[in-house]
N, C-alpha and C. Protein backbone atom coordinates (compact mmCIF):
# COMPACT_ATOMS: atom_id res chain seq x y z
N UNK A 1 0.83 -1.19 0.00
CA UNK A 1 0.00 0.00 0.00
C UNK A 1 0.88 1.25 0.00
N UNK A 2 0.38 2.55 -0.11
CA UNK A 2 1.01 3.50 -0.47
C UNK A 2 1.57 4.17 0.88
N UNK A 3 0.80 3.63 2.16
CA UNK A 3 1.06 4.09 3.42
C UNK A 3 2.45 3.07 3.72
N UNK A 4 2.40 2.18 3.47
CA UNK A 4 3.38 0.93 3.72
C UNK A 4 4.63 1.76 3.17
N UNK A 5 4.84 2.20 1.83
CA UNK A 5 5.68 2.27 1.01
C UNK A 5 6.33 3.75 1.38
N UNK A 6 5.64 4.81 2.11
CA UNK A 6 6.03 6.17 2.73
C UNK A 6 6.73 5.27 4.09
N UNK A 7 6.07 4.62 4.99
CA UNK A 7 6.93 4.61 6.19
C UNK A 7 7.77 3.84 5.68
N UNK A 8 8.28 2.66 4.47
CA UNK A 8 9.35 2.15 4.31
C UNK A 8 10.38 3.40 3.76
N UNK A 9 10.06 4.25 3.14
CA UNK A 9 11.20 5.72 2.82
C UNK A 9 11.43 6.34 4.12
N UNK A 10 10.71 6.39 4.62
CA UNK A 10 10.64 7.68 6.26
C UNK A 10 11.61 6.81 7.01
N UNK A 11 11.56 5.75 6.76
CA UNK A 11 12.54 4.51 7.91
C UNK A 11 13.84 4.57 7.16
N UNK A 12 14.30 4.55 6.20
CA UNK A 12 14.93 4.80 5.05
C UNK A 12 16.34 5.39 5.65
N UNK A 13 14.95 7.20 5.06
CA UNK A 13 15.41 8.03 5.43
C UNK A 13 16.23 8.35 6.85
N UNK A 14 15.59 8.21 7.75
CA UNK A 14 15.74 8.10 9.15
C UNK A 14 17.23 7.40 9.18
N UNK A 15 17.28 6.56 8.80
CA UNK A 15 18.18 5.86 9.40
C UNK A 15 19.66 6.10 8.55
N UNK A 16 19.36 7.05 7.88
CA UNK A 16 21.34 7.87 7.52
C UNK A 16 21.50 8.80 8.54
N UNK A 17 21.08 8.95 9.69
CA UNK A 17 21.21 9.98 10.95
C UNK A 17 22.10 8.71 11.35
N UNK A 18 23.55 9.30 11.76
CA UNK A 18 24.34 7.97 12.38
C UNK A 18 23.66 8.63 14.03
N UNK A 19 23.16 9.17 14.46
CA UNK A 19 23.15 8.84 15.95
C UNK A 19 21.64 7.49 15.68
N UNK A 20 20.80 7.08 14.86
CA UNK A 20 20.06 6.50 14.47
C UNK A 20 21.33 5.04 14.30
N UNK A 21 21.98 5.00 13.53
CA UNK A 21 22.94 4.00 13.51
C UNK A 21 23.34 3.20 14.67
N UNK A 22 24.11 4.44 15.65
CA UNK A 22 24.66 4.00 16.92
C UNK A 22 23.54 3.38 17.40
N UNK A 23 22.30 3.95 17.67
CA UNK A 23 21.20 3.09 18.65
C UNK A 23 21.37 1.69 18.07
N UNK A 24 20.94 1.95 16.49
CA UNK A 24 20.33 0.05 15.89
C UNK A 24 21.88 -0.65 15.72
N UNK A 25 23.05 -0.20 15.69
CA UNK A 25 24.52 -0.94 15.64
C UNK A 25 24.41 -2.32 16.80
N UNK A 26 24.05 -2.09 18.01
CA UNK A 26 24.42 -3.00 18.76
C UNK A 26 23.21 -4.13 18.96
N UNK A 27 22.00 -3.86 18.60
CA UNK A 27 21.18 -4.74 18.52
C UNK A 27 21.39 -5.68 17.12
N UNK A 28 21.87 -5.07 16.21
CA UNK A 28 21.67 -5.66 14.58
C UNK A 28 23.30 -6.43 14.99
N UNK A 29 24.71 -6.05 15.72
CA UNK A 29 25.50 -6.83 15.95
C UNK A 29 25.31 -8.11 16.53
N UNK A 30 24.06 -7.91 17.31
CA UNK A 30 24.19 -9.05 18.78
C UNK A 30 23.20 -9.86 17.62
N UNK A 31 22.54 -9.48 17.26
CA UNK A 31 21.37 -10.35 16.95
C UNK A 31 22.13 -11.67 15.53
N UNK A 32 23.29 -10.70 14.72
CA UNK A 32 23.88 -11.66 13.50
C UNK A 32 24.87 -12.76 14.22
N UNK A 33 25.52 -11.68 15.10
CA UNK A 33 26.57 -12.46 16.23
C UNK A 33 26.79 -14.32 16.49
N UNK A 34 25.09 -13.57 17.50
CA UNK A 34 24.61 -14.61 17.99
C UNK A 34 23.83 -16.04 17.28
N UNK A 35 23.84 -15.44 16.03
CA UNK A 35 23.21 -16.98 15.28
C UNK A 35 21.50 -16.26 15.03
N UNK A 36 21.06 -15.31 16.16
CA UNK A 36 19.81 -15.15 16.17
C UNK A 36 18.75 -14.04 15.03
N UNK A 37 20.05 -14.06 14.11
CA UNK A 37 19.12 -13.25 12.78
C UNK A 37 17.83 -13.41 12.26
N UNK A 38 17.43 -13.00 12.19
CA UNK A 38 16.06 -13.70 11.31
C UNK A 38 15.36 -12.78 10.40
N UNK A 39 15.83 -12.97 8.78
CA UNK A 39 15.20 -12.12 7.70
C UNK A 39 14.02 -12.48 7.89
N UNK A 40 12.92 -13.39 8.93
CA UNK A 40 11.28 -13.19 8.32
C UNK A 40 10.88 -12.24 9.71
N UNK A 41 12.09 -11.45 10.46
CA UNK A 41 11.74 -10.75 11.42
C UNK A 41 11.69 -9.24 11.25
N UNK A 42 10.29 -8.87 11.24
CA UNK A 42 10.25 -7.72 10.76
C UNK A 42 11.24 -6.47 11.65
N UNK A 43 11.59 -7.07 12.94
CA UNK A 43 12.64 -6.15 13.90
C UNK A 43 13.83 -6.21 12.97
N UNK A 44 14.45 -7.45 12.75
CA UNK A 44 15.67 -7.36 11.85
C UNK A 44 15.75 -6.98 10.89
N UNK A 45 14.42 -7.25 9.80
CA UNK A 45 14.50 -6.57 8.49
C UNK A 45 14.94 -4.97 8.64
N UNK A 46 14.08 -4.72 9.37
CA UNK A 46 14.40 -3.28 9.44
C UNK A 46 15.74 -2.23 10.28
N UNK A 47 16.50 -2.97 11.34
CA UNK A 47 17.94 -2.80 11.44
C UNK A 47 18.96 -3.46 9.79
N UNK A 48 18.58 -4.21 9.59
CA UNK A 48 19.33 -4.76 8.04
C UNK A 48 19.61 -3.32 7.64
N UNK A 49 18.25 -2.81 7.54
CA UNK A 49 17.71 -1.71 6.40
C UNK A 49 18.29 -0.59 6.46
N UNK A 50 18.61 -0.06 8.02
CA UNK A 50 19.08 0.52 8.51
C UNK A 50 20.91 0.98 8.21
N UNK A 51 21.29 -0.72 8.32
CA UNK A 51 22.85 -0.24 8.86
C UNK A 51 22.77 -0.25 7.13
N UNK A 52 22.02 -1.11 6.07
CA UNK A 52 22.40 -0.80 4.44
C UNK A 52 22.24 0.37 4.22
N UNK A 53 21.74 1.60 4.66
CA UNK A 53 21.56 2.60 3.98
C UNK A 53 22.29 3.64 4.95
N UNK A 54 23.05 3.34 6.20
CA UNK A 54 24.11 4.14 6.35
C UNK A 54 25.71 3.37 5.86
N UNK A 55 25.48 2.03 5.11
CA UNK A 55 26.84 1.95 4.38
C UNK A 55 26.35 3.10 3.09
N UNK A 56 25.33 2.88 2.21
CA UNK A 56 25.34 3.55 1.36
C UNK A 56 24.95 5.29 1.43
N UNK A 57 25.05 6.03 1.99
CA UNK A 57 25.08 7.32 2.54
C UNK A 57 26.82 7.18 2.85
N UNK A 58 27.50 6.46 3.27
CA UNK A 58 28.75 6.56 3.72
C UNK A 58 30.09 6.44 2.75
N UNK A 59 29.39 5.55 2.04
CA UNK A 59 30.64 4.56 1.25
C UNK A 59 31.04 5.76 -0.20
N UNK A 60 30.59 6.71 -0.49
CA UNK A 60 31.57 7.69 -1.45
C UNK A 60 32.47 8.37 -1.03
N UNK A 61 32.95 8.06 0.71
CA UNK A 61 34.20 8.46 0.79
C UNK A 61 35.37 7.64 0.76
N UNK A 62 35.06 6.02 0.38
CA UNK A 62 36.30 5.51 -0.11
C UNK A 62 36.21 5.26 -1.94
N UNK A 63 35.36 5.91 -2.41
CA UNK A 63 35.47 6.02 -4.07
C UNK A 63 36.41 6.86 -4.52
N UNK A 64 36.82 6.65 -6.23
CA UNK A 64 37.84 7.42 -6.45
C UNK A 64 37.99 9.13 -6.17
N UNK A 65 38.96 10.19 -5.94
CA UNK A 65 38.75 11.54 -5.03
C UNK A 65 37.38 12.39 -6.22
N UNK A 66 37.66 12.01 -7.59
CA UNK A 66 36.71 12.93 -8.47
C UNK A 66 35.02 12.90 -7.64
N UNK A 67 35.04 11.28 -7.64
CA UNK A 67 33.77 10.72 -7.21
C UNK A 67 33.61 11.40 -5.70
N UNK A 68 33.73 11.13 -4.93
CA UNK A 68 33.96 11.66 -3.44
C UNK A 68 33.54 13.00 -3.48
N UNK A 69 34.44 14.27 -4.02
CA UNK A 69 34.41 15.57 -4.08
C UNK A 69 32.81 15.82 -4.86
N UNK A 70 32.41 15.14 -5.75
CA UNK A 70 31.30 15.53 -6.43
C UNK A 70 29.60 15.52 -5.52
N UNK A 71 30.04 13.90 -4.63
CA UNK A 71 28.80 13.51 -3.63
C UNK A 71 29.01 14.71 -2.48
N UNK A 72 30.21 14.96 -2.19
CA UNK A 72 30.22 15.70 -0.87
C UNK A 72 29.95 16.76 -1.11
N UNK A 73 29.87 17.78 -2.59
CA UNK A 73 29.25 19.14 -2.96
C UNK A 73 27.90 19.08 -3.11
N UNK A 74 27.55 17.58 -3.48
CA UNK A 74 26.20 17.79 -4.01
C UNK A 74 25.11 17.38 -2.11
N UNK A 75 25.91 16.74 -1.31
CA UNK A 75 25.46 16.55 0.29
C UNK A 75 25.23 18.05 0.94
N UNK A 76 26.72 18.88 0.34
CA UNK A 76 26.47 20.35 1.18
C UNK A 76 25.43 21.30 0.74
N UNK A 77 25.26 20.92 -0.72
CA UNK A 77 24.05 21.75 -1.65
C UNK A 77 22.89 21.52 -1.14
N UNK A 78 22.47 19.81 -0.78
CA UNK A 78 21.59 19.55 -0.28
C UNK A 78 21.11 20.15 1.10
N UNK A 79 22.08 20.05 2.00
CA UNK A 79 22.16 20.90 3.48
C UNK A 79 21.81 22.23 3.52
N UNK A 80 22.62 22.73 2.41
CA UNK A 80 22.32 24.40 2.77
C UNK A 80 21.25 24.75 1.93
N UNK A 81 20.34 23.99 1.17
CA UNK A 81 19.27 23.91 0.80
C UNK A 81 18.08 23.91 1.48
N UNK A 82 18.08 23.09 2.42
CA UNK A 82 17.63 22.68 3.80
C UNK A 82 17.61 24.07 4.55
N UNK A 83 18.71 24.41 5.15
CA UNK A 83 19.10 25.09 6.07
C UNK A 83 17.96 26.66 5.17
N UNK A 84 18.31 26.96 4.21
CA UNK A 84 17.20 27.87 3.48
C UNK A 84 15.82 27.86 3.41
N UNK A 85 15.42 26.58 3.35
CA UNK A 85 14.11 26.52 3.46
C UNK A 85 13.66 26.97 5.11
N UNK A 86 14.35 26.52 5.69
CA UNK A 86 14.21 26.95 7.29
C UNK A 86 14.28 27.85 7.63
N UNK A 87 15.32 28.89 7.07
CA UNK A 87 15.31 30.12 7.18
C UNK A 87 13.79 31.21 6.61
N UNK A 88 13.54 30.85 6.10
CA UNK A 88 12.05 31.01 4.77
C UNK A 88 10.86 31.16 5.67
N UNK A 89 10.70 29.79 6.74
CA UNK A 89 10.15 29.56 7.59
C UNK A 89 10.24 30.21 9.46
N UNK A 90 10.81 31.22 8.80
CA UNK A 90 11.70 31.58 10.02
C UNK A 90 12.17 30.74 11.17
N UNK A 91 12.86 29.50 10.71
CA UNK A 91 13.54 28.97 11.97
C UNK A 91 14.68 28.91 11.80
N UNK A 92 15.21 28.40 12.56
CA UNK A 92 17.22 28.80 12.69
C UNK A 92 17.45 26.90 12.63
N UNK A 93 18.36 27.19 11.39
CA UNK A 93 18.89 25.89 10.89
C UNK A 93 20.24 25.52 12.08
N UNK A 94 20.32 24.53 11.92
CA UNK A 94 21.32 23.89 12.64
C UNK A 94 22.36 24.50 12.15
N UNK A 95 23.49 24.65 12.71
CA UNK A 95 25.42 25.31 11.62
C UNK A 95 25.85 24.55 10.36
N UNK A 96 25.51 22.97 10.41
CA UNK A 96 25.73 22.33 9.24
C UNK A 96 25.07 22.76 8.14
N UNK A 97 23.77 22.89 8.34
CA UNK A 97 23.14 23.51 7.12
C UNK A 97 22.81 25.03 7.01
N UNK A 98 23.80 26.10 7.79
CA UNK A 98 23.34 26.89 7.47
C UNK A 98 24.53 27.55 6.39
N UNK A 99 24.19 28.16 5.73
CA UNK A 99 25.85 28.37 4.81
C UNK A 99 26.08 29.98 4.79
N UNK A 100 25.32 30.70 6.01
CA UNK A 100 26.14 31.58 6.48
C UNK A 100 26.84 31.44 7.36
N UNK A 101 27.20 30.41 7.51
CA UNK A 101 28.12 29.89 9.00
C UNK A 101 29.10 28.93 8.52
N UNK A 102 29.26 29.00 7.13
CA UNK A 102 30.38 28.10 7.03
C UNK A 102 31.78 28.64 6.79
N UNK A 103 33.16 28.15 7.25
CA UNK A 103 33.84 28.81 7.60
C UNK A 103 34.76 29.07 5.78
């Protein structure tokens, strides 16, 4: 369903926040560790889901430097994109995304 398919992006999403990582890291360790995985477990599916989409949010900083430099302009574009819309809204963006605060 179409509700199914938003909270599978929103969970997605969510989970390239590495403080989101750190929480699900030690449950998704213990659980492969231990023998006690289980892909028909909808708890595990969704740590799986988790730590896959902070390798892939992560992993263009060991690609070649062209590749790397291109994701990390197009991450800060995205941020201070962000950080604008917030401003728009009159709220005060975090320093990462604000790009009058970058040094």
């Amino acid at each position: 369903t179409h509700a199914r398919a938003v909270k599978l992006l929103e969970h997605a999403i969510l989970a390239t926040d590495l403080a989101t990582y750190f929480r699900n890291r030690e449950s998704f360790f213990s659980s492969v560790n231990s023998g006690m995985f289980n892909v028909n477990s909808t708890v595990h599916r969704g740590l799986l889901r988790s730590m896959l989409m902070t390798a892939s949010d992560l992993c263009h900083s060991v690609k070649p430097w062209d590749v790397h430099y291109i994701v990390s302009n197009l991450v800060a574009t995205e941020f201070f994109d962000q950080g604008d819309i917030e401003k728009r809204m009159n709220l005060v963006p975090i320093a990462t995304m604000d790009r009058d605060k970058v040094d």
